[in-house]
N, C-alpha and C. Protein backbone atom coordinates (compact mmCIF):
# COMPACT_ATOMS: atom_id res chain seq x y z
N UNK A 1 -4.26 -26.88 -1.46
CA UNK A 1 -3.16 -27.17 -0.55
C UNK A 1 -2.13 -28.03 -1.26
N UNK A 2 -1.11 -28.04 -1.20
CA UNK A 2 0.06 -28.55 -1.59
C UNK A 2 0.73 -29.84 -0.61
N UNK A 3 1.02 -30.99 -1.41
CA UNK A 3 1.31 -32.00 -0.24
C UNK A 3 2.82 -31.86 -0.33
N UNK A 4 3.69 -32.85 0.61
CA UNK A 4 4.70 -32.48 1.23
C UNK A 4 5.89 -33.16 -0.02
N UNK A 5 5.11 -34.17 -0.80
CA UNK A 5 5.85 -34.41 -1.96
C UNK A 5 5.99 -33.14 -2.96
N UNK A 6 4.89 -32.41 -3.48
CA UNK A 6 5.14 -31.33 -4.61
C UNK A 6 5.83 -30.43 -3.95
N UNK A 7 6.20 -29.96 -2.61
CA UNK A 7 6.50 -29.06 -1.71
C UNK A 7 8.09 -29.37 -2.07
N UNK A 8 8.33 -30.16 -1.85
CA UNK A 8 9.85 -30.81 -1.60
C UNK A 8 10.61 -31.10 -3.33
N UNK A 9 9.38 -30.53 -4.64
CA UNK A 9 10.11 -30.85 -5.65
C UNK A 9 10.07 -29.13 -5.65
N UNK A 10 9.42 -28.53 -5.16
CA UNK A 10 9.25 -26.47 -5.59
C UNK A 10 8.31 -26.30 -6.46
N UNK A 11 7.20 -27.30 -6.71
CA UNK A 11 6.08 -27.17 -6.97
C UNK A 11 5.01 -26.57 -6.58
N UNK A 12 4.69 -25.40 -6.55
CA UNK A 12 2.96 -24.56 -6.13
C UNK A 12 1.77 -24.81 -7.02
N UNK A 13 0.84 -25.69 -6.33
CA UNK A 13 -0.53 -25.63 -6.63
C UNK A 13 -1.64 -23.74 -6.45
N UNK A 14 -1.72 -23.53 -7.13
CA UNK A 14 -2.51 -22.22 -7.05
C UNK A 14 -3.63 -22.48 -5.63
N UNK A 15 -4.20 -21.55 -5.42
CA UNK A 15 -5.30 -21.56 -4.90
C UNK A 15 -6.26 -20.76 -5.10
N UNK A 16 -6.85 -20.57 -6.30
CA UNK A 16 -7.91 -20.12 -7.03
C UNK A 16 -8.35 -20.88 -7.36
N UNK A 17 -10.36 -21.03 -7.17
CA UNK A 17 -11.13 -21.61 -7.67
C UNK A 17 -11.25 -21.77 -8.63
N UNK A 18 -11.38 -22.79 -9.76
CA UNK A 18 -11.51 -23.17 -11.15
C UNK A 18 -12.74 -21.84 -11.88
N UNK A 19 -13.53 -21.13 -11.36
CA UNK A 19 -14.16 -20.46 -11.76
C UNK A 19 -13.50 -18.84 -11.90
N UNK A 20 -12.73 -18.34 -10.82
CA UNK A 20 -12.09 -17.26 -11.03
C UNK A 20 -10.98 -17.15 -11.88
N UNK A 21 -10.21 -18.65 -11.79
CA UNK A 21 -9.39 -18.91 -13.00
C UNK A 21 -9.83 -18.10 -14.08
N UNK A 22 -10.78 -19.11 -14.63
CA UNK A 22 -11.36 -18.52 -15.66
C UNK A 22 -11.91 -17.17 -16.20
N UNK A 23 -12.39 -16.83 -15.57
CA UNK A 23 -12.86 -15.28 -15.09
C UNK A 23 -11.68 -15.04 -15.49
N UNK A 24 -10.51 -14.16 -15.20
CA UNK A 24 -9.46 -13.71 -15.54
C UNK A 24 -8.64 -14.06 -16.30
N UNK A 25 -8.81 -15.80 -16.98
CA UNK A 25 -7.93 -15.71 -17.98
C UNK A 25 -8.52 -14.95 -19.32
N UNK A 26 -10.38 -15.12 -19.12
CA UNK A 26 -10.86 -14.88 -20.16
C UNK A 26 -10.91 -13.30 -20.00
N UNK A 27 -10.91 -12.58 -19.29
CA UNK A 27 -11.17 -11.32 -19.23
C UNK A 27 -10.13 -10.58 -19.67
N UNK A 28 -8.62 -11.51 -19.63
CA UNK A 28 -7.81 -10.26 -20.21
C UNK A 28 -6.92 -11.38 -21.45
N UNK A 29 -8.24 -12.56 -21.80
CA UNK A 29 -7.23 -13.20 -22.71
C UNK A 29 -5.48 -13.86 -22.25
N UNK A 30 -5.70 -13.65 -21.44
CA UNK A 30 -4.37 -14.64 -20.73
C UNK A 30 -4.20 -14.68 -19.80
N UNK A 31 -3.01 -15.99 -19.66
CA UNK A 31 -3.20 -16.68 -18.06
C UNK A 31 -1.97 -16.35 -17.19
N UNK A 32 -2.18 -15.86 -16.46
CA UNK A 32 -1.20 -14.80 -15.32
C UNK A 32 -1.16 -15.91 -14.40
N UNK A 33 0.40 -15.95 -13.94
CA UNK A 33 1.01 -16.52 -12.84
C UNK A 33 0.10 -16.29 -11.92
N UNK A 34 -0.07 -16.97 -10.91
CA UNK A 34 -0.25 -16.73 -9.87
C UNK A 34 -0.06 -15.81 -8.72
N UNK A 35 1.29 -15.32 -9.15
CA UNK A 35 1.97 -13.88 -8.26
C UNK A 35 1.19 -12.71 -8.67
N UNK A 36 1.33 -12.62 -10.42
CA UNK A 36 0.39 -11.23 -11.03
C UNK A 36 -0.56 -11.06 -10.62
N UNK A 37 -1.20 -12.22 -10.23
CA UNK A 37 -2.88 -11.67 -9.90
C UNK A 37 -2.70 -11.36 -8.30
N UNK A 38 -2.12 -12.18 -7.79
CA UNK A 38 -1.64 -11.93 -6.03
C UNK A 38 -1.50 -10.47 -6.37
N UNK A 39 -0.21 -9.83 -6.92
CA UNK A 39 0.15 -8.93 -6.92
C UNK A 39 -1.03 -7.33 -7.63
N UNK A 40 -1.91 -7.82 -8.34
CA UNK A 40 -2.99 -6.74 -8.90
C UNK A 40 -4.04 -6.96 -7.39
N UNK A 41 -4.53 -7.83 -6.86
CA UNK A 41 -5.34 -7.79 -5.98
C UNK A 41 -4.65 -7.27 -4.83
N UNK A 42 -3.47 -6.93 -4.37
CA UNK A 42 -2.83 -6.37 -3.52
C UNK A 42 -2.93 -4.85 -3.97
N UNK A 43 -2.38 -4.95 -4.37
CA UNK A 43 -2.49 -3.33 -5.16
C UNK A 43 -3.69 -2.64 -5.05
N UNK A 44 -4.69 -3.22 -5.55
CA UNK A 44 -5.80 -2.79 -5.41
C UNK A 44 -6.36 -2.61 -3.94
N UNK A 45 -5.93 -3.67 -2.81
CA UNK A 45 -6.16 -3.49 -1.60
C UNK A 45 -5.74 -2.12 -1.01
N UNK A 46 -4.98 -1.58 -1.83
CA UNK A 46 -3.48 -0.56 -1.03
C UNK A 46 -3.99 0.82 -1.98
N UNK A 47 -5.15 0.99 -2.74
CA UNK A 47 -5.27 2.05 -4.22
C UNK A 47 -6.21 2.92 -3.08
N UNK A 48 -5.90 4.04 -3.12
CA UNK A 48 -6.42 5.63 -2.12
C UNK A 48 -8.29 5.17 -2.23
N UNK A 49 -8.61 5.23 -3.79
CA UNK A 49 -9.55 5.27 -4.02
C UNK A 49 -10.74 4.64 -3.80
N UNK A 50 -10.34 2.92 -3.81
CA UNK A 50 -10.53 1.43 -3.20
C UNK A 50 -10.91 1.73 -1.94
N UNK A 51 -10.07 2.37 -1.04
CA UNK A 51 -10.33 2.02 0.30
C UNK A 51 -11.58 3.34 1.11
N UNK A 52 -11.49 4.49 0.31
CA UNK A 52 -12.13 5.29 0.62
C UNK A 52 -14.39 5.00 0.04
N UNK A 53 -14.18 4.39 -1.24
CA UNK A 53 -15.08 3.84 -1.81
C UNK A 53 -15.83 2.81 -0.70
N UNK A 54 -14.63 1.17 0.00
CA UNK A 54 -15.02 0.73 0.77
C UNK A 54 -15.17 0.42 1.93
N UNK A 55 -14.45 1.58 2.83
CA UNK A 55 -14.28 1.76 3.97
C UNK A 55 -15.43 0.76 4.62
N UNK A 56 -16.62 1.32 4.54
CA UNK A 56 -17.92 1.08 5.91
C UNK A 56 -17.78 -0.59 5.29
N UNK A 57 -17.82 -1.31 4.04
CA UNK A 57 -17.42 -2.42 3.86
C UNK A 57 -16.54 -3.41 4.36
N UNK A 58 -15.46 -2.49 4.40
CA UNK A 58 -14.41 -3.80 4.64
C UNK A 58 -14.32 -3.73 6.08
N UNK A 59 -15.18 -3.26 6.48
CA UNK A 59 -15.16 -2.93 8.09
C UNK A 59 -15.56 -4.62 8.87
N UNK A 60 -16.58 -4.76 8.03
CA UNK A 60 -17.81 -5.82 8.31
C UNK A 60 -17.71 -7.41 7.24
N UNK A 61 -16.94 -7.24 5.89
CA UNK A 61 -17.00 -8.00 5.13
C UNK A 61 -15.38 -8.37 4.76
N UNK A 62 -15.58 -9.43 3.78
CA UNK A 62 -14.48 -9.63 3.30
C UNK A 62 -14.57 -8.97 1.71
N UNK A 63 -13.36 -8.11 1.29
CA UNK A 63 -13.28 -7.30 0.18
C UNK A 63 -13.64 -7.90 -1.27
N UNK A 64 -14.32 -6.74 -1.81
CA UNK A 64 -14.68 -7.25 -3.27
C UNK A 64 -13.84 -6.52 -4.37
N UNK A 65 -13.34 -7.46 -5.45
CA UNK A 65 -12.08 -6.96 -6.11
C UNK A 65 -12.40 -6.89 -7.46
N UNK A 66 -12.58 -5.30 -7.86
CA UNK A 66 -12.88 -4.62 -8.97
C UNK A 66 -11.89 -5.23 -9.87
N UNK A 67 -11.75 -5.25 -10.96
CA UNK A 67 -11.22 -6.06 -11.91
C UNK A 67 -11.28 -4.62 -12.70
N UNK A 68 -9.61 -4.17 -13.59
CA UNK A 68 -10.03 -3.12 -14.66
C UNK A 68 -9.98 -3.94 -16.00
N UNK A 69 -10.45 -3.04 -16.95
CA UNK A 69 -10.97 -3.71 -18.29
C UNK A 69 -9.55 -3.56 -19.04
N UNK A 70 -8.42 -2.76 -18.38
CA UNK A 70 -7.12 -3.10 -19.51
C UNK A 70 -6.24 -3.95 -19.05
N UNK A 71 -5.43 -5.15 -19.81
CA UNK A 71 -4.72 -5.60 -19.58
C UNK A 71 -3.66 -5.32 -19.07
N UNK A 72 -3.27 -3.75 -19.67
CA UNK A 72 -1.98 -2.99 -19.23
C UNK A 72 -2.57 -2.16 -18.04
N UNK A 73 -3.56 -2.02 -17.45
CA UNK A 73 -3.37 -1.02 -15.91
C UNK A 73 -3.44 -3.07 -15.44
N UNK A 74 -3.70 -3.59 -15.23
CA UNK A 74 -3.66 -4.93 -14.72
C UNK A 74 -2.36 -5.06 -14.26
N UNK A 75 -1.43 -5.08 -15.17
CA UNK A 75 -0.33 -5.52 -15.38
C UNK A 75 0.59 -4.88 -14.49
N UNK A 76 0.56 -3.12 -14.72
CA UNK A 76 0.85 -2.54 -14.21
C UNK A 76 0.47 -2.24 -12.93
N UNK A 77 -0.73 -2.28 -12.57
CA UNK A 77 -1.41 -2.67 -10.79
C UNK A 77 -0.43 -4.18 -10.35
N UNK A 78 -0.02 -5.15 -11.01
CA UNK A 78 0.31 -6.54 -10.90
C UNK A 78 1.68 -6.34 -10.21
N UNK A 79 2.52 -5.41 -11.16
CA UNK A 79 4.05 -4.89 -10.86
C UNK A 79 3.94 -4.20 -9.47
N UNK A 80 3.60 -2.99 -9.56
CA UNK A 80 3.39 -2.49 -8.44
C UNK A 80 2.76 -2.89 -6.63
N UNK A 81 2.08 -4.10 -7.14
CA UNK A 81 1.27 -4.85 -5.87
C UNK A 81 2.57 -5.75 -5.26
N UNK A 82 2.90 -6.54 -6.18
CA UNK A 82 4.20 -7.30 -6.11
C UNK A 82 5.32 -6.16 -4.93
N UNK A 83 5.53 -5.63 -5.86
CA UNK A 83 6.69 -4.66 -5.12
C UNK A 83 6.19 -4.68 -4.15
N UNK A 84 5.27 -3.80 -3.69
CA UNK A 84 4.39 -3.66 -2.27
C UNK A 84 4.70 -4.79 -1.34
N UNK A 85 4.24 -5.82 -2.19
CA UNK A 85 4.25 -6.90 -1.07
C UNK A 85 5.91 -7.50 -0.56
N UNK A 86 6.81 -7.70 -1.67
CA UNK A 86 8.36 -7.71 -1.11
C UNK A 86 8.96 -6.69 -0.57
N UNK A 87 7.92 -5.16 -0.13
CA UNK A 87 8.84 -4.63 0.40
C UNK A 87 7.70 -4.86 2.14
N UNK A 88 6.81 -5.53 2.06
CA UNK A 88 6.14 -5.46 3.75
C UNK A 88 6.63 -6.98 3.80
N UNK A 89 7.51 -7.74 2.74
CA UNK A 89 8.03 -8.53 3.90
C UNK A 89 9.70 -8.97 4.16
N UNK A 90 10.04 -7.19 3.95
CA UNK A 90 10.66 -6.76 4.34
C UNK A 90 12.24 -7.62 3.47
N UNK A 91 11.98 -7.38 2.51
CA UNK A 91 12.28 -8.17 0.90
C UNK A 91 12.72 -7.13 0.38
N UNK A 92 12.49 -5.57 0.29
CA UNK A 92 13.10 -4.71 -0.62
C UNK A 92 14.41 -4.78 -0.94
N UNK A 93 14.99 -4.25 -1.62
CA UNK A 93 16.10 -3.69 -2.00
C UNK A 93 16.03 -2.02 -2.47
N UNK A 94 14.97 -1.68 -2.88
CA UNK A 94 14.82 -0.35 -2.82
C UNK A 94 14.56 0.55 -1.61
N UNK A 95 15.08 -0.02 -0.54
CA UNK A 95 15.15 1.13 0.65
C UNK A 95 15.91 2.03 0.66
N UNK A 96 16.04 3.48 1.25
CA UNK A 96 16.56 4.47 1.68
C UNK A 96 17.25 4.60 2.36
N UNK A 97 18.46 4.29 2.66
CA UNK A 97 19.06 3.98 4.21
C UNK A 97 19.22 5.03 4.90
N UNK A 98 19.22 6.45 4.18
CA UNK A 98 19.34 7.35 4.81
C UNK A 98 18.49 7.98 6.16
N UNK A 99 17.40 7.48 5.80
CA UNK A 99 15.79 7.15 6.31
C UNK A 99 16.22 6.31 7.51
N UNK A 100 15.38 7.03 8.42
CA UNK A 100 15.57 5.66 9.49
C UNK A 100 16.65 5.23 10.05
N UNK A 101 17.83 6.34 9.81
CA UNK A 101 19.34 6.26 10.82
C UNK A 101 19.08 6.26 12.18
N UNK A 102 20.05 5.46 12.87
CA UNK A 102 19.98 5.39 14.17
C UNK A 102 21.28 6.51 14.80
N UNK A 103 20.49 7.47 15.86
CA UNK A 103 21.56 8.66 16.06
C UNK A 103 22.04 8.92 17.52
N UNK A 104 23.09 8.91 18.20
CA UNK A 104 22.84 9.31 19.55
C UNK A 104 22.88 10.69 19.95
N UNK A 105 22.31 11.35 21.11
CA UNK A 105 22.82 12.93 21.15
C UNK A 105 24.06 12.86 21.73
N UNK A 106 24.59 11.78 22.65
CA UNK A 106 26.53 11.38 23.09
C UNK A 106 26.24 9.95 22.82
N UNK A 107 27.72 9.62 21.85
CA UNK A 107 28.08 8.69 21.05
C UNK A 107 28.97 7.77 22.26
N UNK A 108 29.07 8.82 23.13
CA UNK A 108 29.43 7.68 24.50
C UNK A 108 28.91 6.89 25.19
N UNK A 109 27.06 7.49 25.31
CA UNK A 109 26.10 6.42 25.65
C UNK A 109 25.82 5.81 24.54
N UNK A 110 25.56 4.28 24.93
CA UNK A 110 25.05 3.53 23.65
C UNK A 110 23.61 2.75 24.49
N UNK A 111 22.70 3.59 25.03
CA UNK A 111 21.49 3.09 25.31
C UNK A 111 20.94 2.54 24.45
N UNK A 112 20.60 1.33 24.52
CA UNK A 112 19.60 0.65 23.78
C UNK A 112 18.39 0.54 24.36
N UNK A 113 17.78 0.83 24.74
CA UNK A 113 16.52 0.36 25.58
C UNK A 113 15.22 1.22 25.61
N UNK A 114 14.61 1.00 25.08
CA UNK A 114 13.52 1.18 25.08
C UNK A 114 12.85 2.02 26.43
N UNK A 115 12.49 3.28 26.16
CA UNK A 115 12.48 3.90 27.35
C UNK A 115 11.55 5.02 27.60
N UNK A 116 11.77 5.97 26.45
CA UNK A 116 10.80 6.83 26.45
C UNK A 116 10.53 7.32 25.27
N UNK A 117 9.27 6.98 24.45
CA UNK A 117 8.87 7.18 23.49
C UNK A 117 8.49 8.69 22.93
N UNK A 118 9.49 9.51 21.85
CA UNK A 118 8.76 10.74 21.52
C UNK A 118 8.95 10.61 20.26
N UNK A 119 7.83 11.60 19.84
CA UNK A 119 8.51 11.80 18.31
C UNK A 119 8.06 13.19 17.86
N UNK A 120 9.26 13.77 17.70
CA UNK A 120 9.18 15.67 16.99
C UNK A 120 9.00 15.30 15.44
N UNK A 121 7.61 15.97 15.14
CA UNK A 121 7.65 16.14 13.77
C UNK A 121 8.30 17.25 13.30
N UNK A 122 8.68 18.25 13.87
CA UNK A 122 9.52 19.60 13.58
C UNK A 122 10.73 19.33 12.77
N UNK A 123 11.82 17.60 13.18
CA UNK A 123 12.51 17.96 12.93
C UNK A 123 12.99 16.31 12.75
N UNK A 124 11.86 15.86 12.27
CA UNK A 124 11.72 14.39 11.90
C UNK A 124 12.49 13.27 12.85
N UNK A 125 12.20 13.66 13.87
CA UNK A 125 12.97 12.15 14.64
C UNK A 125 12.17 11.62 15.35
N UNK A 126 12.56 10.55 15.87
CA UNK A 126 11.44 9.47 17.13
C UNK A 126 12.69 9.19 17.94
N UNK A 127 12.28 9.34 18.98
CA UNK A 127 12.96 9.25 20.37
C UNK A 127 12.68 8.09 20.93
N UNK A 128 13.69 7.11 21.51
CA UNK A 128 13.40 5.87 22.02
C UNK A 128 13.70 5.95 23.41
N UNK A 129 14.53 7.03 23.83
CA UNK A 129 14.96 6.87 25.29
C UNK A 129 15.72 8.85 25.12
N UNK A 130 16.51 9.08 25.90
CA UNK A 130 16.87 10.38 25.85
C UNK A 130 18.24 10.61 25.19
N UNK A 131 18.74 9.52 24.69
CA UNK A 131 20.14 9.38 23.95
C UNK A 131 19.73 9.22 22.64
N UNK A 132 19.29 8.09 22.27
CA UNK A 132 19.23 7.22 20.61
C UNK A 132 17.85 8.04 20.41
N UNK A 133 17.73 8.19 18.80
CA UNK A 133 16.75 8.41 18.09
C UNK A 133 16.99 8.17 16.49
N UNK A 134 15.82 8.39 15.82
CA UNK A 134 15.80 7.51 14.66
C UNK A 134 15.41 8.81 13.58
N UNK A 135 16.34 9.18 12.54
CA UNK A 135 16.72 10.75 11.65
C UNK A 135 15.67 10.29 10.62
N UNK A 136 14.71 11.35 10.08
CA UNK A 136 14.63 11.71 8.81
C UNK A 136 13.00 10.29 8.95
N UNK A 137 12.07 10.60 9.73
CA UNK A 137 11.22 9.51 10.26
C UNK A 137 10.09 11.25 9.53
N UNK A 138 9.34 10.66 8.78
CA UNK A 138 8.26 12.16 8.72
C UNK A 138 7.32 11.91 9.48
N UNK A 139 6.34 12.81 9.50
CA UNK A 139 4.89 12.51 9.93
C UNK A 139 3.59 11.42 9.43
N UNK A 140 4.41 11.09 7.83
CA UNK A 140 3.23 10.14 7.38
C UNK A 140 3.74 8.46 8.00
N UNK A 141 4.82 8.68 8.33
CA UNK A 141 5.94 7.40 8.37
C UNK A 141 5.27 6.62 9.93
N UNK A 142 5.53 8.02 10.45
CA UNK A 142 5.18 7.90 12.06
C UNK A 142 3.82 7.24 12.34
N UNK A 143 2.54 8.23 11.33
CA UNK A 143 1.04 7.94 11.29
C UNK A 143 0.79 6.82 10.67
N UNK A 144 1.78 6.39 9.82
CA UNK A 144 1.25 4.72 9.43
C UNK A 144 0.31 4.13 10.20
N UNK A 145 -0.57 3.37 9.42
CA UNK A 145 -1.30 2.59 10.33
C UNK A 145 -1.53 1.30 9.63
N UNK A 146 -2.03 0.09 10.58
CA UNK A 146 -2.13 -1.44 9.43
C UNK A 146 -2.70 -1.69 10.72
N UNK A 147 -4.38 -2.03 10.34
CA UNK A 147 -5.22 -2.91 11.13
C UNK A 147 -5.67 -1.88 12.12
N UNK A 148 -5.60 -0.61 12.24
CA UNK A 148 -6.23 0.41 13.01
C UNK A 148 -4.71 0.70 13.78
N UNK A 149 -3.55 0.42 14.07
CA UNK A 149 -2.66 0.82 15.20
C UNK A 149 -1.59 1.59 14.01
N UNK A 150 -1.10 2.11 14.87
CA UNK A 150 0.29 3.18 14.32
C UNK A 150 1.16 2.00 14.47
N UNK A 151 1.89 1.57 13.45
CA UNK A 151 3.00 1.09 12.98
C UNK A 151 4.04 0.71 14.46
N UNK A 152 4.60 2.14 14.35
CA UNK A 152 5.83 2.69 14.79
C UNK A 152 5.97 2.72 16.66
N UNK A 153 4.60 3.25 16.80
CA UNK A 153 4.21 3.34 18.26
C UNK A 153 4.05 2.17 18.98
N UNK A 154 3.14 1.09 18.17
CA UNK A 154 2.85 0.09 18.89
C UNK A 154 3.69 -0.93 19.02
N UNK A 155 4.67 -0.82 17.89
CA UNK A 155 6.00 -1.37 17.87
C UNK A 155 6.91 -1.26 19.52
N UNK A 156 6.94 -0.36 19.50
CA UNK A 156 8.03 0.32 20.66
C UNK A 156 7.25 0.65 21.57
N UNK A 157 5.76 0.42 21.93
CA UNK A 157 5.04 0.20 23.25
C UNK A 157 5.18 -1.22 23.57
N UNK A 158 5.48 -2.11 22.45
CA UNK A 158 5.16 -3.62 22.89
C UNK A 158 6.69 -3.63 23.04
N UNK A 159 7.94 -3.55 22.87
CA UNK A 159 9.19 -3.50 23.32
C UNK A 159 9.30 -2.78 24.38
N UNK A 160 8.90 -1.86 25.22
CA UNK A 160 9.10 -1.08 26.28
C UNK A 160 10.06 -1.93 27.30
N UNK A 161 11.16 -1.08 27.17
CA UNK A 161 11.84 -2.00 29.00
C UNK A 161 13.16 -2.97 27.90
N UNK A 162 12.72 -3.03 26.59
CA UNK A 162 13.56 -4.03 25.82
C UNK A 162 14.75 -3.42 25.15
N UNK A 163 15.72 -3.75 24.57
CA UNK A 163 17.04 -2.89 23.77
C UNK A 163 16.37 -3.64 22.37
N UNK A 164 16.15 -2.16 21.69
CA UNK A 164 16.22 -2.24 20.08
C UNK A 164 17.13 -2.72 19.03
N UNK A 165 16.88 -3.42 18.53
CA UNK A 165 17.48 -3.83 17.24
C UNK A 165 17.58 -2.54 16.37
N UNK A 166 18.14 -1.59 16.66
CA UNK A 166 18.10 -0.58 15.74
C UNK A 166 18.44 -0.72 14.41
N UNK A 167 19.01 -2.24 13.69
CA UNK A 167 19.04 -1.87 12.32
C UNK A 167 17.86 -2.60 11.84
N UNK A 168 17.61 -3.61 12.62
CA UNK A 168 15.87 -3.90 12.29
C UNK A 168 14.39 -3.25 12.40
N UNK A 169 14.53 -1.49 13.57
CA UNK A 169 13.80 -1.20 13.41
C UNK A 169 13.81 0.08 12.41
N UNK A 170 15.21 0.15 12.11
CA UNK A 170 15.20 0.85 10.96
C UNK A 170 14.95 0.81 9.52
N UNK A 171 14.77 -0.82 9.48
CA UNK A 171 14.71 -1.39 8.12
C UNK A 171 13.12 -1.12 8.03
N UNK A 172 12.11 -1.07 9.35
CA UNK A 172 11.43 -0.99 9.50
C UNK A 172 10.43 0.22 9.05
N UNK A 173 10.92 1.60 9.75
CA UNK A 173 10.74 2.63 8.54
C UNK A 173 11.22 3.16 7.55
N UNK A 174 11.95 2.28 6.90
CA UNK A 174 12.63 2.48 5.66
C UNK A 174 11.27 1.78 5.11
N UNK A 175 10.63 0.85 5.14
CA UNK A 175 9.63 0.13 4.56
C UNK A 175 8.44 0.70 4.79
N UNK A 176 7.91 1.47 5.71
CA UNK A 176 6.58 2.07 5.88
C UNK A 176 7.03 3.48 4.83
N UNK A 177 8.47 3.86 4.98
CA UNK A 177 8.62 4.86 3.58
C UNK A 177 8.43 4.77 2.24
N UNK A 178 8.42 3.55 2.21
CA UNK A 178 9.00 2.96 0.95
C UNK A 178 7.11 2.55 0.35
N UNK A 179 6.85 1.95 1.24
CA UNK A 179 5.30 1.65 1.01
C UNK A 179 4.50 2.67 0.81
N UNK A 180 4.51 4.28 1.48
CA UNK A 180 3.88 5.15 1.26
C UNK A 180 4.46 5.79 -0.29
N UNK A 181 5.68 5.09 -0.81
CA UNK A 181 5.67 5.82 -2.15
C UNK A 181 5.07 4.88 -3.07
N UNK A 182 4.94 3.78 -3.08
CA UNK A 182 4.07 2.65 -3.98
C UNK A 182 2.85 3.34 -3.72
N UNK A 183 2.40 3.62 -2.61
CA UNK A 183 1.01 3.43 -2.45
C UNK A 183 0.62 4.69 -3.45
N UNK A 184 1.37 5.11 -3.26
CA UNK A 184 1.38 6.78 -3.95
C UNK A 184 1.14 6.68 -5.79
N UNK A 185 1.95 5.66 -6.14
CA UNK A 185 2.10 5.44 -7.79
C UNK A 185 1.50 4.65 -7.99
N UNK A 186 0.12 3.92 -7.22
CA UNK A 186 -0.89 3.13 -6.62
C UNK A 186 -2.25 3.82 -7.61
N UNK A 187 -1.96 4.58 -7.09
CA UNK A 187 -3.16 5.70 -6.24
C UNK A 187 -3.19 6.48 -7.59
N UNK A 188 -2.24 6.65 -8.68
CA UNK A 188 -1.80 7.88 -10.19
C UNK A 188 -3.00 6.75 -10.81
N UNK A 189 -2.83 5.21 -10.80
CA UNK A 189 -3.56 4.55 -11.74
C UNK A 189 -5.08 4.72 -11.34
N UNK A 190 -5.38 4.75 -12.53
CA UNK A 190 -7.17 4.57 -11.91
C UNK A 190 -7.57 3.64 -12.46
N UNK A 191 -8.77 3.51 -11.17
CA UNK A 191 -9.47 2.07 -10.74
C UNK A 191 -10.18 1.66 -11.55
């Protein structure tokens, strides 16, 4: 933990045990920021292979984190985890804006409100009410899931009755897009 003096100079104390320290400086011969390793153990949380391996595990436990033997998939898991993580907190700069437009079917109503939830995969949109909808939303975008719930749905079930921030919930699947392509160049490295 960090006291309110080192806090106030922009000082971070790590929070790794003196033993995992070690473990990893010695395992790849050098000593990685604190973010790199944040960022390889993220990565690895988010790798196709990882999660299918420990599904019935991480159900019940807290996750165990395979370590690879090259410095460079490390490194490269490190980059990629990073990204991951500035773009779920909503930190990117590599979003799509095209993704995730907010559209009306008459530009005369400007319903905001949260109203009736659809979403056509035919022709990629999500419906918030019978006016506004949200362009170019796919099926994997929609099926997101984090912690067992759909992203997108439970979003706009827990707003029901409310007016959308439509450029916030667009930034929104611009980032579950954006995450399914990391996860994707995730998933090329092996574990």
């Amino acid at each position: 933990m960090q006291s309110e003096n080192e806090e106030s100079k922009g000082q971070w104390i790590e929070n790794f045990t003196p033993e995992f320290r070690e473990f990893v400086d010695s395992k790849y011969n050098e000593h990685f920021a604190p973010e790199q390793i944040l960022g390889y153990i993220y990565a690895v949380l988010f790798h196709k292979d990882y999660r299918e391996k420990y599904i019935d595990f991480l159900k019940i436990d807290f996750p165990k984190i395979p370590f690879v033997e090259s410095k460079k998939k490390f490194l490269e898991f490190s980059a990629l985890g990073w990204e991951l993580i500035n773009t779920h907190l909503l930190q990117s700069d590599t979003l799509d804006s095209v993704i995730g437009e907010a559209k009306y079917k008459d530009p005369k109503n400007k319903n905001l409100k949260i109203e009736k939830i659809a979403y056509d995969a035919e022709v990629q949109k999500l419906f918030v009410n019978e006016n506004l909808h949200f362009c170019g939303v796919n099926e994997a975008v929609w099926d997101y899931k984090i912690g067992g719930y759909q992203v997108l749905d439970k979003y706009l079930k827990s707003h029901k009755g409310e007016k959308i921030d439509h450029a916030h919930f667009s930034r929104v699947i611009q980032t579950l897009h954006r995450s399914l392509e990391i996860e994707s160049q995730i998933a090329k490295v092996k574990l």
